[in-house]
C-alpha atoms as a PDB file:
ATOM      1  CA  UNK A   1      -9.374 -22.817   8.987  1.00  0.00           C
ATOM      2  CA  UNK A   2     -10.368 -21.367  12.292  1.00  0.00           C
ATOM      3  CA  UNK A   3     -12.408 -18.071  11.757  1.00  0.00           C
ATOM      4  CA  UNK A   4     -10.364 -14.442  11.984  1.00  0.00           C
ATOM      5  CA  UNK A   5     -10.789 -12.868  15.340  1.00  0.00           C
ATOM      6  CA  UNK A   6     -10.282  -9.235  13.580  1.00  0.00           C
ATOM      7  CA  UNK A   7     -13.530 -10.220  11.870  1.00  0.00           C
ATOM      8  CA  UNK A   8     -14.994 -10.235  15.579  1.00  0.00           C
ATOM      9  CA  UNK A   9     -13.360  -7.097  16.244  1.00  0.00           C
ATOM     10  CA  UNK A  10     -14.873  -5.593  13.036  1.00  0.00           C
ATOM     11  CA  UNK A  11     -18.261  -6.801  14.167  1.00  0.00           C
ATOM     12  CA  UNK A  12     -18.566  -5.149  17.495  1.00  0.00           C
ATOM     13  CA  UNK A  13     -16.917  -2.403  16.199  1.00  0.00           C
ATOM     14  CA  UNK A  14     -20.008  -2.471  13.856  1.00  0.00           C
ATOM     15  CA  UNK A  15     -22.163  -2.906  16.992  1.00  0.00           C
ATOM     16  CA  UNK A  16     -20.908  -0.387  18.626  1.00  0.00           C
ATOM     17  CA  UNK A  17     -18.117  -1.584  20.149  1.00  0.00           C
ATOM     18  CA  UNK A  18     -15.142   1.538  20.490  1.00  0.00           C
ATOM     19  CA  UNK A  19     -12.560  -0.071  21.948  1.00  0.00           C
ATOM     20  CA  UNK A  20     -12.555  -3.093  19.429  1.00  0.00           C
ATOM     21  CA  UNK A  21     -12.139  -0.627  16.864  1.00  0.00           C
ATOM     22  CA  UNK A  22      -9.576   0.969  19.063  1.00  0.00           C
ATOM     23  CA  UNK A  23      -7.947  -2.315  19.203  1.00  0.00           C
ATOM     24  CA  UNK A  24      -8.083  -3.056  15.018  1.00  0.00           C
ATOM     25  CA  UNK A  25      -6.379   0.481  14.634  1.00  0.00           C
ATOM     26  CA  UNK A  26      -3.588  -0.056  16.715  1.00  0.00           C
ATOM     27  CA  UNK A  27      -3.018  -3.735  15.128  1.00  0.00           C
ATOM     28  CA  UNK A  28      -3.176  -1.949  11.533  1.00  0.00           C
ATOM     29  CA  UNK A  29      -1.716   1.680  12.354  1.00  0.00           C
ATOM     30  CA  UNK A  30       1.688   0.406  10.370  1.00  0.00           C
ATOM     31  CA  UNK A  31       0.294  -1.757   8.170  1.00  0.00           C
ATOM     32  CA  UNK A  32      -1.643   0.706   6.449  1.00  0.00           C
ATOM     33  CA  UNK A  33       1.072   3.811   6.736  1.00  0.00           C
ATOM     34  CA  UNK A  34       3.332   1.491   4.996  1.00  0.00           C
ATOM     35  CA  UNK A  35       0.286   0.649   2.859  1.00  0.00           C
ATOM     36  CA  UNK A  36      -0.062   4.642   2.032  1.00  0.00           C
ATOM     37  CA  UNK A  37       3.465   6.295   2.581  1.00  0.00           C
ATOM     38  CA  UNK A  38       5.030   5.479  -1.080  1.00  0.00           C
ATOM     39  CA  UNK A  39       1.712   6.660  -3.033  1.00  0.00           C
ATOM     40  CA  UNK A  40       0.850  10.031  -1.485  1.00  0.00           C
ATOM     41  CA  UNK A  41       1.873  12.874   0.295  1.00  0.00           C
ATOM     42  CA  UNK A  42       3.117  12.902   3.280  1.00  0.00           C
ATOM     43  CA  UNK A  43       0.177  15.480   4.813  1.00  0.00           C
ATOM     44  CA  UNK A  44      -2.354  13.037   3.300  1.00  0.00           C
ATOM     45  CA  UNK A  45      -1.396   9.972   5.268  1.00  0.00           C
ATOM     46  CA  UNK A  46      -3.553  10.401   8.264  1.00  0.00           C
ATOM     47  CA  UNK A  47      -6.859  11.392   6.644  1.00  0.00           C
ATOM     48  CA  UNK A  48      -6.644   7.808   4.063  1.00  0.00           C
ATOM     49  CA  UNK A  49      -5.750   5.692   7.363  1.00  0.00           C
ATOM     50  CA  UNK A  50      -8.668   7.421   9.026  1.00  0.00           C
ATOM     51  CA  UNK A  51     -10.898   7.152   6.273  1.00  0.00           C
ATOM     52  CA  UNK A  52      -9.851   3.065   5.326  1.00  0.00           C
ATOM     53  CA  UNK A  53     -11.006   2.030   8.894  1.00  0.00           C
ATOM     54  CA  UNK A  54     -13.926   4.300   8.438  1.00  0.00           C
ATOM     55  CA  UNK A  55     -14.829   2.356   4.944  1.00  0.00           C
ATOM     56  CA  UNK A  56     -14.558  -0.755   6.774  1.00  0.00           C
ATOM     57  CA  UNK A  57     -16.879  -0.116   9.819  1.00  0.00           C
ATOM     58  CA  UNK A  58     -19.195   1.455   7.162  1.00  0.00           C
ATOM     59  CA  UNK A  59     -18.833  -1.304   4.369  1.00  0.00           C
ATOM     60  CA  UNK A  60     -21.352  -3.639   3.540  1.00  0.00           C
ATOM     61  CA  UNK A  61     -18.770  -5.614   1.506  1.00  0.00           C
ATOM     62  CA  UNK A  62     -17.682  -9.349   2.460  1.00  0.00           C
ATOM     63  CA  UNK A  63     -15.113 -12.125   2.124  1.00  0.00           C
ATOM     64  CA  UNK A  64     -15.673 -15.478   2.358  1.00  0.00           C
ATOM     65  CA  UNK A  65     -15.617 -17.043   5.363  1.00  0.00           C
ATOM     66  CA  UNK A  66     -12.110 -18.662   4.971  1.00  0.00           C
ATOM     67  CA  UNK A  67     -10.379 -15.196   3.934  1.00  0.00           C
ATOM     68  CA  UNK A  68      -9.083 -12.728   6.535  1.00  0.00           C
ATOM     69  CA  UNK A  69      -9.187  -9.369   7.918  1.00  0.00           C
ATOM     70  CA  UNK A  70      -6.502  -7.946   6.374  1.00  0.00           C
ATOM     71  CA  UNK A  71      -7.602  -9.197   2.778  1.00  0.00           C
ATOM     72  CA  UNK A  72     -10.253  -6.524   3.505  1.00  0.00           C
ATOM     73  CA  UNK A  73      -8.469  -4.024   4.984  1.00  0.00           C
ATOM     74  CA  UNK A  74      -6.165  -3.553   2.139  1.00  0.00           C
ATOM     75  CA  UNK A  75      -9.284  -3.669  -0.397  1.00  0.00           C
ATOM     76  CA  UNK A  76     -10.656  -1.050   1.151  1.00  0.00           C
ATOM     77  CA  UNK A  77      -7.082   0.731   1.235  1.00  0.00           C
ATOM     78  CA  UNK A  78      -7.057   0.589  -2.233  1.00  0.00           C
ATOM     79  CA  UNK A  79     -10.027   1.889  -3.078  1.00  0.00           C
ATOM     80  CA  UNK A  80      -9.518   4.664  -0.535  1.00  0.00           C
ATOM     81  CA  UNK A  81      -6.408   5.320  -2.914  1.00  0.00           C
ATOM     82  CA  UNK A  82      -7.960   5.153  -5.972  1.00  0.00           C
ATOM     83  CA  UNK A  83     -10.811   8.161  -5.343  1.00  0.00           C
ATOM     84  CA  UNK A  84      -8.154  10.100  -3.662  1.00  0.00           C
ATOM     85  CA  UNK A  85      -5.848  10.139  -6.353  1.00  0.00           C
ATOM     86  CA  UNK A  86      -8.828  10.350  -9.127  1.00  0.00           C
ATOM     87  CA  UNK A  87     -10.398  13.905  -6.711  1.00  0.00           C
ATOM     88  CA  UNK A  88      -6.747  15.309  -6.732  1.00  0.00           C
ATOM     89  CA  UNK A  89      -6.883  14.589 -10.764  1.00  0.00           C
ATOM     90  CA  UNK A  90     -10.071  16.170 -11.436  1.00  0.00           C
ATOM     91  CA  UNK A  91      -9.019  19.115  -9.248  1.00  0.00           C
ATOM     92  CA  UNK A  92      -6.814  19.711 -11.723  1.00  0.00           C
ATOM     93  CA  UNK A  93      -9.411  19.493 -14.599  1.00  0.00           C
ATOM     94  CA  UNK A  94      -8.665  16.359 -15.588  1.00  0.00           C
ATOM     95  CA  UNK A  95     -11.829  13.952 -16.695  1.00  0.00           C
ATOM     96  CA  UNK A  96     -10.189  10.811 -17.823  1.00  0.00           C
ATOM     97  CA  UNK A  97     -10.185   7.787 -15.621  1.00  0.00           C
ATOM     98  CA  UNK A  98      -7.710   7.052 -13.367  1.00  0.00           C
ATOM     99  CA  UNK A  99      -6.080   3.351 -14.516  1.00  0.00           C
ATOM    100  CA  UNK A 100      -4.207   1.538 -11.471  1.00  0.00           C
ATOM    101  CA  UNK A 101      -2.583  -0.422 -14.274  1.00  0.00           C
ATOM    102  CA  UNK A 102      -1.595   2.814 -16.398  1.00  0.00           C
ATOM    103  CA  UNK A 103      -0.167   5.158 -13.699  1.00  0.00           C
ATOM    104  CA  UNK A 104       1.924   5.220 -11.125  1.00  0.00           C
ATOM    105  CA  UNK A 105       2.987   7.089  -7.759  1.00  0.00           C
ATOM    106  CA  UNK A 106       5.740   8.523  -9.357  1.00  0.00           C
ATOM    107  CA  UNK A 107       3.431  10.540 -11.920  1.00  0.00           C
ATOM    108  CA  UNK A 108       0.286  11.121  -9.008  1.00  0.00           C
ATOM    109  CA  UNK A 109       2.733  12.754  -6.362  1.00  0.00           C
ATOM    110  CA  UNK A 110       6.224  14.388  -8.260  1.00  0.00           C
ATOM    111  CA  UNK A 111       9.209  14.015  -6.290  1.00  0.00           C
ATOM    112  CA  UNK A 112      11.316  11.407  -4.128  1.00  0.00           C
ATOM    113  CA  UNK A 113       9.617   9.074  -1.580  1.00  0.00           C
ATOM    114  CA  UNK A 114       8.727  10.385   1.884  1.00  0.00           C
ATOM    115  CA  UNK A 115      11.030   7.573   3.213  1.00  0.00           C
ATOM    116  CA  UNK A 116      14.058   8.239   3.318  1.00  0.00           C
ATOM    117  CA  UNK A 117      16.198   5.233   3.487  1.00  0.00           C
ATOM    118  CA  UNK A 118      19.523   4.718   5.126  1.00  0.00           C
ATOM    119  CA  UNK A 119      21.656   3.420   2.129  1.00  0.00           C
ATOM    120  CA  UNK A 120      21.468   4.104  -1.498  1.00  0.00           C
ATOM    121  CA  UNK A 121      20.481   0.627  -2.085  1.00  0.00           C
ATOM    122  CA  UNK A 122      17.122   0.928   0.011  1.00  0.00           C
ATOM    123  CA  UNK A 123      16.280   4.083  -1.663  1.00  0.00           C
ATOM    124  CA  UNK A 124      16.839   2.629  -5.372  1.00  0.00           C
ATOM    125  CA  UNK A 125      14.026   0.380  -4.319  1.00  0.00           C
ATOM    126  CA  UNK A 126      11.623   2.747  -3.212  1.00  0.00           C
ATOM    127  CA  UNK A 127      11.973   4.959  -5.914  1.00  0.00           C
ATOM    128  CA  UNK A 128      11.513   1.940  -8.163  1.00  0.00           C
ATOM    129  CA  UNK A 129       8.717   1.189  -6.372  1.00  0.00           C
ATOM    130  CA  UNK A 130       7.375   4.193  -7.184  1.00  0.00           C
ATOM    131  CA  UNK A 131       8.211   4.488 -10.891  1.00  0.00           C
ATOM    132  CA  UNK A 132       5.978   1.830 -12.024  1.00  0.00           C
ATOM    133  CA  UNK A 133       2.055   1.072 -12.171  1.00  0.00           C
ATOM    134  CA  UNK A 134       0.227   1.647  -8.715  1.00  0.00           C
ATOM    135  CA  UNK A 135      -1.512  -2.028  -9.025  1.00  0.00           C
ATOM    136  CA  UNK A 136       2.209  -3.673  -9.777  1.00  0.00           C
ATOM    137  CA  UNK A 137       3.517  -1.641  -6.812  1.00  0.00           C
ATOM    138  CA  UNK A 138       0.565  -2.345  -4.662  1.00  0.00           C
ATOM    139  CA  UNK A 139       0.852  -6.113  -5.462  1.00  0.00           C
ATOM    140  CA  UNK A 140       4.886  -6.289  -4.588  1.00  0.00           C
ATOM    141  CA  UNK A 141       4.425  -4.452  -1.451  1.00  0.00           C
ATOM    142  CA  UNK A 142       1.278  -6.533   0.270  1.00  0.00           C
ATOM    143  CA  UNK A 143       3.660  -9.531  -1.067  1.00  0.00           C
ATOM    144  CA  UNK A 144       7.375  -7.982   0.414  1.00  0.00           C
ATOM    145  CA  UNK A 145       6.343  -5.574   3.131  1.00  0.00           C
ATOM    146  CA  UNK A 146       3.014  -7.387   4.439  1.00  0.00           C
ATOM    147  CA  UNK A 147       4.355 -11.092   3.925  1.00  0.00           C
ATOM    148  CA  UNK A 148       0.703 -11.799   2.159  1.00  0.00           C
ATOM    149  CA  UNK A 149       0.453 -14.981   0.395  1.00  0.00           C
ATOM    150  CA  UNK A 150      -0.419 -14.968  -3.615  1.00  0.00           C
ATOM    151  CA  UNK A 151      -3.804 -16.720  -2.603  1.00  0.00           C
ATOM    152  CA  UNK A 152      -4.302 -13.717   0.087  1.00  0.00           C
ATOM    153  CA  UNK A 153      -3.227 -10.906  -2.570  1.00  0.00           C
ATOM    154  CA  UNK A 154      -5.931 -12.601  -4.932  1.00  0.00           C
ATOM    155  CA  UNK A 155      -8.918 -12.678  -2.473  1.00  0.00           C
ATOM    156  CA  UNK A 156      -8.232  -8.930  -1.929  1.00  0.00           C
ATOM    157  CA  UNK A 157      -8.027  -8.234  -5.950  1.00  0.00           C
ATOM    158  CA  UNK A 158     -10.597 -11.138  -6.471  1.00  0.00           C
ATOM    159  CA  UNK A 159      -8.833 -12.647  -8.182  1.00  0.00           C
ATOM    160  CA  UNK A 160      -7.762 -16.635  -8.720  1.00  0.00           C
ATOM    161  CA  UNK A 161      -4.375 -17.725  -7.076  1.00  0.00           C
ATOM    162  CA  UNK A 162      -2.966 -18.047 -10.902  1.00  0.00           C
ATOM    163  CA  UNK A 163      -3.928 -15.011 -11.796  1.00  0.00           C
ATOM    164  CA  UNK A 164      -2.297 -13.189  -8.804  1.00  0.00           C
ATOM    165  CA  UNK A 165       1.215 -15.242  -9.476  1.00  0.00           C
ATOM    166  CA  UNK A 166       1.014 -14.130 -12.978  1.00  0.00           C
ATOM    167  CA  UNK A 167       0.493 -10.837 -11.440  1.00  0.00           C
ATOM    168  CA  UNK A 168       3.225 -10.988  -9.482  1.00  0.00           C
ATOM    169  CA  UNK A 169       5.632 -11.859 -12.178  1.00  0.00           C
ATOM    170  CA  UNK A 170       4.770  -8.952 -14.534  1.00  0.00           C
ATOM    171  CA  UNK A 171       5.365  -6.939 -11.484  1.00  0.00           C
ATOM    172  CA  UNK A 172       8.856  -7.665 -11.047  1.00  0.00           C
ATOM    173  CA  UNK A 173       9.936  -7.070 -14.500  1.00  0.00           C
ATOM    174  CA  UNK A 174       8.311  -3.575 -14.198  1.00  0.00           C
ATOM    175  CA  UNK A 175       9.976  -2.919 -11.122  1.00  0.00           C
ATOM    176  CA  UNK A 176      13.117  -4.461 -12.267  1.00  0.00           C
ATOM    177  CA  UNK A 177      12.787  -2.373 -15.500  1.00  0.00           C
ATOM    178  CA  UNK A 178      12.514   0.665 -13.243  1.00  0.00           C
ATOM    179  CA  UNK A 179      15.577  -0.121 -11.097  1.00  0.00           C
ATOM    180  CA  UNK A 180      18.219  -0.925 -14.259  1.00  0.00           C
ATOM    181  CA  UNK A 181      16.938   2.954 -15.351  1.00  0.00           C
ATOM    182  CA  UNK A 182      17.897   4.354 -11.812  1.00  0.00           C
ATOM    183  CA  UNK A 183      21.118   2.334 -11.132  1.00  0.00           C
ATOM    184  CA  UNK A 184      24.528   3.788 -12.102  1.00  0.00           C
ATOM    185  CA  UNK A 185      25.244  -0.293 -13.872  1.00  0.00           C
ATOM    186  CA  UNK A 186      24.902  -3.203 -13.591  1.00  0.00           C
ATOM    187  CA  UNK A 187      26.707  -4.149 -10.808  1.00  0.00           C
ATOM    188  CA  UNK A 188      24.757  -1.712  -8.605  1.00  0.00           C
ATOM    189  CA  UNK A 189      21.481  -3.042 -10.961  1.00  0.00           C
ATOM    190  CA  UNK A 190      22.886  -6.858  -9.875  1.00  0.00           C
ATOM    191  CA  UNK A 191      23.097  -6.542  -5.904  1.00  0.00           C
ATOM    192  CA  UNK A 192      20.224  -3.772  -5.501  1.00  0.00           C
ATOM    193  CA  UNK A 193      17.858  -6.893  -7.488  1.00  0.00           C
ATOM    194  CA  UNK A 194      19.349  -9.461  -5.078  1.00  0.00           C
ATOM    195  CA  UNK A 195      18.704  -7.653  -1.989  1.00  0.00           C
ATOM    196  CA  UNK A 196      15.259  -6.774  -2.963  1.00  0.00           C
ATOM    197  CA  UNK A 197      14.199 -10.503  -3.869  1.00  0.00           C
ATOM    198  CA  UNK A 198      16.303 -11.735  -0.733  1.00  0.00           C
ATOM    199  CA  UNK A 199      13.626  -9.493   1.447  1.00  0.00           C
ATOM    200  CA  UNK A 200      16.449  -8.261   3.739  1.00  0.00           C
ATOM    201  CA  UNK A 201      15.554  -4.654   3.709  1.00  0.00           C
ATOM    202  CA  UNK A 202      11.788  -4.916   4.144  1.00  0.00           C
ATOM    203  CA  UNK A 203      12.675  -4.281   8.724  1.00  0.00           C
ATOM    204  CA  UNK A 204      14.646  -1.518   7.429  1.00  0.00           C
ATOM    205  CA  UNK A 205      11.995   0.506   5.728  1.00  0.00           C
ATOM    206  CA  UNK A 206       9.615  -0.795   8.559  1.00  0.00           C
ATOM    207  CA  UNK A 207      11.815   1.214  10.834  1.00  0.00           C
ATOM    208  CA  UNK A 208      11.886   3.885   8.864  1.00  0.00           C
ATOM    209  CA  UNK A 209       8.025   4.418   9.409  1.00  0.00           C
ATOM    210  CA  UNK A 210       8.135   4.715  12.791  1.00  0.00           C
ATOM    211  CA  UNK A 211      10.321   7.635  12.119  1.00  0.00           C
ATOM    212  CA  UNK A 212       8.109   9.472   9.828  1.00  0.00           C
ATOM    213  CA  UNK A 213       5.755  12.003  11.208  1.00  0.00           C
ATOM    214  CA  UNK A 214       2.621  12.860   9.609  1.00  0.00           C
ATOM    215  CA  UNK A 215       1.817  16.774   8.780  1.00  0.00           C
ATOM    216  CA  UNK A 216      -1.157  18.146  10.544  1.00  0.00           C
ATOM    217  CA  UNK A 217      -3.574  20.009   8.075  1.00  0.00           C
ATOM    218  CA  UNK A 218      -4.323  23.301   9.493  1.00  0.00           C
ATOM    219  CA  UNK A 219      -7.531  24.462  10.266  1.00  0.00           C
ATOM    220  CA  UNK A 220      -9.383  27.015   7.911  1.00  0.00           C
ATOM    221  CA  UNK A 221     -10.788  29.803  10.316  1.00  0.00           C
ATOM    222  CA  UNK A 222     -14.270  29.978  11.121  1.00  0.00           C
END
């Protein structure tokens, strides 16, 4: 396998290099909005992209040689996820741990998705996205949204190929679990499943991003 050239942009941008980092933002500007947009608020969204591509210039952390860019990208994403959501808890006096596997966006960030899809359908997803552990959710969407293979998904988690499939699988039950709770029966259950597995919607909520605008934080006075 021929080596990533993002990992060359990633390496001047280490050296120095601002316009190859300029060019690895604009390549990842969507991936990672879609990446954030279901699993915080909408006036966080900026400062996690900013601070992912920050953790990656920074990182010291590697893949092997045969893995790619993005399988980085999105570790770092997550992790930039996890200590957000885990300061937000503790803000609120909270001093457990914060379990991927145990909570999900739903519970972190009350409400409906900022995405608001055009048909019913597209929004049962999201908000069944939503409803069920950040790791399963995480998992479905690099697999749906980002088209990353199982063996991908796994050298991000680092995890085995197997393990990532089984992953997968225990992922869809939760979801579909989540959807026959939000559905009105099963024949809205039935079609909403089919055109979620079928992948048809995925441009949809891709346009649906570009649409979405990010709320400036205002400054505190000096």
């Amino acid at each position: 396998m021929d080596r990533d050239p993002d990992l060359d942009l990633l390496e001047a941008w280490r050296g120095g290099d601002e316009r190859a980092g300029n060019r690895l933002l604009r390549q990842y500007l969507q991936p990672l909005r879609r990446f954030f947009v279901n699993k915080v608020a909408l006036d966080d969204l900026e400062d996690l992209i900013q601070q992912t591509m920050l953790g990656c210039v920074r990182g010291t952390e590697r893949f092997r040689g045969d893995a790619k860019f993005k399988t980085y990208l999105f570790t770092i994403a997550r992790k930039a996820l996890a200590y957000h959501h885990r300061t937000h808890r503790n803000k609120d006096g909270r001093t457990d741990a914060l379990d991927l596997d145990a909570v999900s966006a739903r519970e972190l960030v009350p409400g409906p998705s900022s995405i608001v899809a055009k048909t019913r359908r597209h929004q049962l997803m999201l908000e069944a996205l939503r409803a069920i552990p950040l790791d399963d959710q995480i998992i479905l969407e690099l697999y749906y949204w980002e088209e990353m293979s199982a063996s991908e998904i796994g050298q991000s988690y680092d995890m085995g190929e197997p393990a990532i499939r089984g992953r997968l699988k225990r992922a869809k039950k939760a979801f579909e679990h989540a959807l026959a709770e939000l559905t009105s029966g099963e024949d809205e259950f039935s079609s909403t499943l089919s055109a979620f597995e079928a992948g048809s919607w995925v441009e949809e909520i891709r346009e649906r991003l570009h649409e979405l605008r990010p709320v400036r934080k205002k400054r505190r006075p000096s």
